[in-house]
Protein backbone atom coordinates (compact mmCIF):
# COMPACT_ATOMS: atom_id res chain seq x y z
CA UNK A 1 -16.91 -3.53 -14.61
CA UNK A 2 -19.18 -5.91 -16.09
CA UNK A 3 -18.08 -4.87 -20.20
CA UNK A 4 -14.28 -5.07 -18.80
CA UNK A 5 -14.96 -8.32 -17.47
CA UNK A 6 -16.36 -9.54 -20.74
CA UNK A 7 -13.89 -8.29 -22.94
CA UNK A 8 -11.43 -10.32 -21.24
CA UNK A 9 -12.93 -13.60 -22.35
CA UNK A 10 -12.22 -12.70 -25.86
CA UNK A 11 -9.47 -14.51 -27.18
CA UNK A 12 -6.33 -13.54 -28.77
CA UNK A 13 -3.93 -15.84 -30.75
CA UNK A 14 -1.41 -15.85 -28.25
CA UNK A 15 -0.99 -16.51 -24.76
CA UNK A 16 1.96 -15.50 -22.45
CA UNK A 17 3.16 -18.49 -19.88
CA UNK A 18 4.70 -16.65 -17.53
CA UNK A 19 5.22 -13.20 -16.08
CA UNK A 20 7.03 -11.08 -13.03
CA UNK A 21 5.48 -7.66 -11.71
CA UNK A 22 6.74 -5.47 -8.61
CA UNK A 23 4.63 -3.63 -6.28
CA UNK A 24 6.02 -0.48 -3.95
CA UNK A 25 5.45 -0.25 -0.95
CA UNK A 26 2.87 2.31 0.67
CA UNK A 27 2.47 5.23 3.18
CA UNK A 28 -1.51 4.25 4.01
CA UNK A 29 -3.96 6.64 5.77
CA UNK A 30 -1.58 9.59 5.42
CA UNK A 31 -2.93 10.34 8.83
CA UNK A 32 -5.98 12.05 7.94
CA UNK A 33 -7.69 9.43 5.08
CA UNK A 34 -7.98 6.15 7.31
CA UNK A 35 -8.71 3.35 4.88
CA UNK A 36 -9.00 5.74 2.08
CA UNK A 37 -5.71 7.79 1.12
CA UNK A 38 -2.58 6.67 0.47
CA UNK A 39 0.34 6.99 -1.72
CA UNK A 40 2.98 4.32 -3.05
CA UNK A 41 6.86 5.11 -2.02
CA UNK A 42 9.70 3.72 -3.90
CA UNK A 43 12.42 2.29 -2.00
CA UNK A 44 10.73 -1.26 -0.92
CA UNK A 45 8.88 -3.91 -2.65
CA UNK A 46 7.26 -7.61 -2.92
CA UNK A 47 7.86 -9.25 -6.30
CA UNK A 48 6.10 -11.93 -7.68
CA UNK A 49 5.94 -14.22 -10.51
CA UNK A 50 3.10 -16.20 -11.77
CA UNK A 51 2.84 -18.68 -14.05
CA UNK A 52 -0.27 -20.01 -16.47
CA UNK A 53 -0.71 -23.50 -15.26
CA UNK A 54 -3.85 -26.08 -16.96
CA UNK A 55 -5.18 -27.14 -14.01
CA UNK A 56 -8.14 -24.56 -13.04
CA UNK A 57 -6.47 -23.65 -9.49
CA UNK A 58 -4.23 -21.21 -7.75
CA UNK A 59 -1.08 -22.30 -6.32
CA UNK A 60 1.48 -20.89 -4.38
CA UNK A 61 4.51 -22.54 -4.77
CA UNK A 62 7.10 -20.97 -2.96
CA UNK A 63 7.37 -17.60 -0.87
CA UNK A 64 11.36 -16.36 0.00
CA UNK A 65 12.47 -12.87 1.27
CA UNK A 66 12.39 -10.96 4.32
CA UNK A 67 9.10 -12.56 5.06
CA UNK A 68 8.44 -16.75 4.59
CA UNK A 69 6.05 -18.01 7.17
CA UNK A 70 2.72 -16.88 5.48
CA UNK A 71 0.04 -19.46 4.57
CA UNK A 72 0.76 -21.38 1.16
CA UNK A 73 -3.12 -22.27 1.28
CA UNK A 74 -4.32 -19.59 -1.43
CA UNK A 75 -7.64 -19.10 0.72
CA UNK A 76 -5.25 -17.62 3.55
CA UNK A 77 -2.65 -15.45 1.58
CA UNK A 78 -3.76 -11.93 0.35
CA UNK A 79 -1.77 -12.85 -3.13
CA UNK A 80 -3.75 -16.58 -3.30
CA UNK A 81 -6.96 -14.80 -2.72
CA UNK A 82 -6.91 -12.32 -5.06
CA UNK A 83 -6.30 -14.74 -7.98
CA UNK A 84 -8.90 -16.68 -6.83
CA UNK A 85 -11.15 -13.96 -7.37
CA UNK A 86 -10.09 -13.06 -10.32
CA UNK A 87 -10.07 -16.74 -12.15
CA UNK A 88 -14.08 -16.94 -10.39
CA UNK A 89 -14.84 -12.94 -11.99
CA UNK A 90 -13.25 -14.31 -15.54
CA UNK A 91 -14.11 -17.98 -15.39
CA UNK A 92 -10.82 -18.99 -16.87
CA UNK A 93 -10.27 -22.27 -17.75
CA UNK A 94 -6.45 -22.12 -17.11
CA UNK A 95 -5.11 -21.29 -13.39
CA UNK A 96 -1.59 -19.70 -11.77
CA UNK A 97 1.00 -20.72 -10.20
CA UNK A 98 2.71 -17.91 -7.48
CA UNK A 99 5.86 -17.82 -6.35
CA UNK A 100 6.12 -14.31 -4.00
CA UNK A 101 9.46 -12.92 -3.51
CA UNK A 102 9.03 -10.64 -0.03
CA UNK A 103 10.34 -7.44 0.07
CA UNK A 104 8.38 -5.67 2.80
CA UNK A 105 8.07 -6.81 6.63
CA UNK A 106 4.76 -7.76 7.53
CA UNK A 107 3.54 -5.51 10.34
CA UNK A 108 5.26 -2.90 9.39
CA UNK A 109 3.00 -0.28 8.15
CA UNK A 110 4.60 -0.39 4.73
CA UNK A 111 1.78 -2.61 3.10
CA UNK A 112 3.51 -5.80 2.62
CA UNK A 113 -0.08 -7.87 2.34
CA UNK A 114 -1.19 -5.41 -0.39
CA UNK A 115 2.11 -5.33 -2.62
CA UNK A 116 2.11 -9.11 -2.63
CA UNK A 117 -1.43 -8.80 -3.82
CA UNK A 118 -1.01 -6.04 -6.11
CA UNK A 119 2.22 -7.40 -7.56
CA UNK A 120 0.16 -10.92 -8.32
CA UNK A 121 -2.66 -9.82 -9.94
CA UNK A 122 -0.93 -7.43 -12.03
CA UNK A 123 1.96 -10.37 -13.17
CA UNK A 124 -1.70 -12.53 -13.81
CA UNK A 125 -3.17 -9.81 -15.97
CA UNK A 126 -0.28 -9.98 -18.09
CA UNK A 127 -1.86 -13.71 -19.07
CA UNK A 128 -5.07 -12.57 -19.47
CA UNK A 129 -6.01 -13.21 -23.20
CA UNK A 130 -7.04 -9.79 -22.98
CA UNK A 131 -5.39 -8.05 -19.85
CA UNK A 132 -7.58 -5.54 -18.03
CA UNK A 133 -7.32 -1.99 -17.14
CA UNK A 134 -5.34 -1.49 -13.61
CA UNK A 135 -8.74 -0.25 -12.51
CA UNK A 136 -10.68 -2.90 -13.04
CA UNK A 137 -8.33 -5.23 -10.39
CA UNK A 138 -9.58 -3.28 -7.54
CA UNK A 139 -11.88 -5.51 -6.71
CA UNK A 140 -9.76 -8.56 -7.08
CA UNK A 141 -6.67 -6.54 -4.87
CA UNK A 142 -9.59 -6.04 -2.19
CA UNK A 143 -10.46 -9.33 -1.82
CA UNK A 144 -7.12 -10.07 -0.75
CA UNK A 145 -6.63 -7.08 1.34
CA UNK A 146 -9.34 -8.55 3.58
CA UNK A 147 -7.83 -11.22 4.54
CA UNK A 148 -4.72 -9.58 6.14
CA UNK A 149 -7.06 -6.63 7.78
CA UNK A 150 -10.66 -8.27 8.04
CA UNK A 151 -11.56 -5.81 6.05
CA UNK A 152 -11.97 -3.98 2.57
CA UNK A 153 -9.77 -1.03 2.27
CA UNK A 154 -8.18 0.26 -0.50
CA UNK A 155 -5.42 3.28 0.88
CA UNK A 156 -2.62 0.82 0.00
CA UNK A 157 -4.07 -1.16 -2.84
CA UNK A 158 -4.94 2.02 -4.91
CA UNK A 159 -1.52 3.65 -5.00
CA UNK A 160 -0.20 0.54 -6.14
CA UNK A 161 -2.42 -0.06 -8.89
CA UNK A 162 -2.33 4.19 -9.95
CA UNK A 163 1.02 5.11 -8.17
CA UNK A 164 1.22 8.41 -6.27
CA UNK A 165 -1.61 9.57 -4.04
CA UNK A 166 -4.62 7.88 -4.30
CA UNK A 167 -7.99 8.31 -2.95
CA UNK A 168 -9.96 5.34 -2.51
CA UNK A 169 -13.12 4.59 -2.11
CA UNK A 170 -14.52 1.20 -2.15
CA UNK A 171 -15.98 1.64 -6.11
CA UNK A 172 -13.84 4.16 -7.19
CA UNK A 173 -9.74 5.50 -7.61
CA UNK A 174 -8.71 8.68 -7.85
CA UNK A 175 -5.83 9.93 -8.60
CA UNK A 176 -4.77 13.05 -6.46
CA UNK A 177 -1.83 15.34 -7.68
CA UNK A 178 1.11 16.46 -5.73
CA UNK A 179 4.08 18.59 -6.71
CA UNK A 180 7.24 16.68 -7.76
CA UNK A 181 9.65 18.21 -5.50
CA UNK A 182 7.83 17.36 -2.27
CA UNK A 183 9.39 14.51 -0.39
CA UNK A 184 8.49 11.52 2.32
CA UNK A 185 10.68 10.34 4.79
CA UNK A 186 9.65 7.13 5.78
CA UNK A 187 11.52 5.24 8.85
CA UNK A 188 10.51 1.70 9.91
CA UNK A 189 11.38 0.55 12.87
CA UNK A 190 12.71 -3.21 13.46
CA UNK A 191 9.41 -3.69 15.33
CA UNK A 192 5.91 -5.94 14.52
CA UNK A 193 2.80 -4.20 15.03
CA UNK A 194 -0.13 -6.73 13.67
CA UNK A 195 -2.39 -4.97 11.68
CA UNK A 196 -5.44 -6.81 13.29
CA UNK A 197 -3.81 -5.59 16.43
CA UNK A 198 -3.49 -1.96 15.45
CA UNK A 199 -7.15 -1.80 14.12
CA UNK A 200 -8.59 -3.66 17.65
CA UNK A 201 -7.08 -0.08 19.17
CA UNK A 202 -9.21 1.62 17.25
CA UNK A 203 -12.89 0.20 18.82
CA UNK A 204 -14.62 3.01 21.10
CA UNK A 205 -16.70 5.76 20.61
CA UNK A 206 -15.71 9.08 18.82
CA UNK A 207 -16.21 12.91 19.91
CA UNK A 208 -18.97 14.22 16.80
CA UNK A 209 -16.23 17.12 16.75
CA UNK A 210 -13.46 15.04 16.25
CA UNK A 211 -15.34 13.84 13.07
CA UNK A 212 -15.89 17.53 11.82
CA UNK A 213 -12.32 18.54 12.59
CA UNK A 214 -10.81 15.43 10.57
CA UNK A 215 -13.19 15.78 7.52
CA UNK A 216 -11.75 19.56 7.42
CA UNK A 217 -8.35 18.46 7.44
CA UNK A 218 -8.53 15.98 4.74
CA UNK A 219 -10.26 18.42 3.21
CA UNK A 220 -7.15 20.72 3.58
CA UNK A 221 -4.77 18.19 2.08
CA UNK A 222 -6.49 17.25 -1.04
CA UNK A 223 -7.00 20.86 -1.64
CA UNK A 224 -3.18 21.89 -0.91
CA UNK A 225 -2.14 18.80 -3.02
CA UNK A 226 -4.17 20.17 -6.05
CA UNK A 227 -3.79 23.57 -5.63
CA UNK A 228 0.24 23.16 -4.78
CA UNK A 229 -0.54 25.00 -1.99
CA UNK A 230 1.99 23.65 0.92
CA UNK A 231 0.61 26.32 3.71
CA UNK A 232 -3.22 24.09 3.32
CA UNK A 233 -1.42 20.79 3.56
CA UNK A 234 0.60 22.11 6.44
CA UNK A 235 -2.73 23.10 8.05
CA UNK A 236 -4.39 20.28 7.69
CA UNK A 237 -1.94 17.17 7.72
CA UNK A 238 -3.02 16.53 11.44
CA UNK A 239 -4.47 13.16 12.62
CA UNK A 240 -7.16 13.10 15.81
CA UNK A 241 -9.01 10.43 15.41
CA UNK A 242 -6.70 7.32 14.40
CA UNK A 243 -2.89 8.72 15.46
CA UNK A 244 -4.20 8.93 19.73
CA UNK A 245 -5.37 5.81 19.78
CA UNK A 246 -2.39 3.90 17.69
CA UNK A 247 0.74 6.05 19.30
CA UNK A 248 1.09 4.10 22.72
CA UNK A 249 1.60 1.20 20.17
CA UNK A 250 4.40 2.60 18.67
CA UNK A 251 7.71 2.59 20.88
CA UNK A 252 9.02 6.25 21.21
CA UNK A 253 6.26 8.19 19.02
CA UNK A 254 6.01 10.95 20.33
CA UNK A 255 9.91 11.45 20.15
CA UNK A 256 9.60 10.37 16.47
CA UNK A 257 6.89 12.58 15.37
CA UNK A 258 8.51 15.26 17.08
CA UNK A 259 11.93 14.85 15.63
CA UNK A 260 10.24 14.56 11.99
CA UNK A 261 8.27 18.31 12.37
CA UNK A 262 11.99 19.62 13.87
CA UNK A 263 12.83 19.33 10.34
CA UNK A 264 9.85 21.53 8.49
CA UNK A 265 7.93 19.03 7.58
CA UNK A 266 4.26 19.34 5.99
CA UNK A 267 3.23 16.91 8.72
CA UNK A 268 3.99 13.58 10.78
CA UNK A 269 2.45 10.70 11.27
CA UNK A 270 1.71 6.86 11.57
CA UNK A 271 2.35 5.12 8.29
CA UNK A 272 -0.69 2.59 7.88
CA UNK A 273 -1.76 0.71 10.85
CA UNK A 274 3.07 1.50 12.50
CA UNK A 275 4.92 0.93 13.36
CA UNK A 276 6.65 3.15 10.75
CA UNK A 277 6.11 6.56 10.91
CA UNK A 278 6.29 9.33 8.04
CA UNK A 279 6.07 12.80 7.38
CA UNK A 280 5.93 15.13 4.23
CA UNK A 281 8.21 17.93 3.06
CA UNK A 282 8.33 20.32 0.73
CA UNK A 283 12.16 19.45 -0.30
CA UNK A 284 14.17 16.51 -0.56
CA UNK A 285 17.07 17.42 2.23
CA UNK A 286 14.72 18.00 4.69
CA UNK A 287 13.20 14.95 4.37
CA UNK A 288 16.81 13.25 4.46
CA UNK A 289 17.80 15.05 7.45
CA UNK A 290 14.25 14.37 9.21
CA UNK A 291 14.81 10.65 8.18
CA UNK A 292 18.46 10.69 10.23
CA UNK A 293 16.77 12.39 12.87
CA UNK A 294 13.48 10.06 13.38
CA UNK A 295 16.11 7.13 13.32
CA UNK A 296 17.62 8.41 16.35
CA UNK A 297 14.38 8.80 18.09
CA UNK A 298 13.85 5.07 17.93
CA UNK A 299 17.31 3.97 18.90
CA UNK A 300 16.28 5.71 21.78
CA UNK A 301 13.90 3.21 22.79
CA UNK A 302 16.22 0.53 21.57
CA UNK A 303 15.36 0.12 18.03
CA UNK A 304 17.18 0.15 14.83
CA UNK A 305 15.37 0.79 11.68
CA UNK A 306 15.41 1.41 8.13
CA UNK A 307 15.15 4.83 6.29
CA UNK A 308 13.20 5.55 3.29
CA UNK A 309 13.05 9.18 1.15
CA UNK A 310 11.64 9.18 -2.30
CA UNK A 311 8.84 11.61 -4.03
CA UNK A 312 5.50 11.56 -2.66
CA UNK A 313 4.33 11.09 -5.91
CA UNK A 314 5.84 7.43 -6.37
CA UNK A 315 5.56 4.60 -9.01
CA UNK A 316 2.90 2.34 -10.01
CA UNK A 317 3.44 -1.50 -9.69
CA UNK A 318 5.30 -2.51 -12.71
CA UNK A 319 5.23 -5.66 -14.72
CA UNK A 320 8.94 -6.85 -15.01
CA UNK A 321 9.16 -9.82 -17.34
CA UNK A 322 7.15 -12.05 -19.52
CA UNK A 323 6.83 -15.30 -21.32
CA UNK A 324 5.27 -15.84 -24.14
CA UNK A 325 4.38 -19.38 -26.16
CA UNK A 326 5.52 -19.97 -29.95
């Protein structure tokens, strides 16, 4: 990290001004990898644009979209934070301006801190005099995760950064690969559920066994995912230590899970900390008619909500535009 870091501070004769990047949004946990598996899903994203400004500062300058009431104070915003961190890492001389353009509901399980995040420090790279590798804003992107969650987790942030299925630890990304015809269906409910609040649910003592039993089926997963083996992910795509404790929070789960393995999938479960849920299929139709079917299960309890389908192995943030000076 350190040599990446360095390298940055060499210059180069010319310097963009400005520059727009996109982030997906994110299925995190995938049930059976709390805080450290997750993959990116196309369908839903934050934008956001950042500007090279003289003054040696972050500033948010506007925030529109789905989502406006967040902190403009860069010290309380996951975006502000993480450019923060990464002018202190570089020492730049220069600061950003950010103006976030929301495309994900907060408390929503879809990762609308992160992809704000993600989306700035990626547009800010792109003014680097010497940009660095996506890897090397981890660090930066969990700064700012921490101040949505209270803490440093990187299931969203890496499948962001990578796109597709990402294991994440807290030094390290690894991509994991998955077959291009399997699906998610991903259905989000018009409901909040505060991540703080989904993670208080989570305080209590675990069963030893429960421990063993989850560590075999995340074992299961990564295996089926590399070896294309959809029987193993089928096996092991089962959550009992996090999904218990999270489904009274979610209106109708049970109903919703259900109506999502009705349709063959791999698996169901909650989609970061809900209210959306997910689940994983081998082919594309299934997953559209488990996506029709989930949506019901919530207007059961009174909720309308928004369907998602797209590849499991989904895109990378992307930068958009750029400015450059004469």
């Amino acid at each position: 990290m350190n040599a990446l870091l360095q390298e940055s501070r060499k210059m180069s004769p010319q310097l963009a001004l400005a520059a727009t990047a996109f982030a997906p949004a994110c299925v995190g946990n995938v049930g059976v990898g709390f805080d450290i598996l997750g993959h990116s899903m196309a369908g839903a994203g934050d934008r956001a644009e950042v500007r090279r400004i003289d003054e040696p500062t972050v500033r948010i300058a506007a925030i529109h979209g789905c989502v406006t009431d967040l902190p403009t104070d860069p010290r309380g915003n996951t975006a502000g934070t993480a450019l923060l961190a990464l002018r202190k890492a570089l020492g730049l001389s220069y600061g950003f301006e950010l103006t976030l353009h929301k495309g994900i509901a907060l408390g929503s399980g879809m990762a609308g801190s992160a992809a704000s995040c993600v989306a700035a420090l990626v547009a800010a790279n792109a003014l680097l005099e010497k940009p660095l590798p996506r890897e090397a804003l981890y660090s930066f992107a969990l700064d700012g995760e921490a101040v949505a969650s209270g803490s440093r987790h990187g299931d969203n942030l890496g499948p962001m950064l990578l796109g597709g299925l990402v294991l994440a630890t807290h030094e390290r990304l690894l991509r994991i690969p998955v077959p291009a015809d399997w699906h998610c269906a991903l259905v989000h409910p018009h409901y909040v559920l505060e991540t703080r609040k989904a993670r208080a649910a989570l305080v209590g003592d675990y069963a030893l066994g429960d421990f063993v039993t989850q560590s075999a089926n995340l074992a299961l997963v990564l295996a089926g995912c590399y070896r294309s083996e959809a029987a193993l992910v089928r096996e092991g795509l089962k959550d009992v230590l996090v999904e218990p404790r999270r489904a009274p929070l979610v209106p109708n789960f049970a109903r919703v899970k259900q109506a999502a393995l009705d349709h063959h999938a791999l698996g169901a479960s909650i989609s970061g900390a809900g209210p959306s849920v997910f689940g994983w299929y081998e082919e594309r139709r299934d997953a559209e008619a488990a996506a029709l079917a989930m949506r019901s299960a919530f207007a059961e309890a009174g909720l309308d909500s928004d369907p998602f389908v797209a590849p499991i192995d989904g895109p990378a943030a992307t930068l958009i535009d750029g400015e450059t000076q004469s």
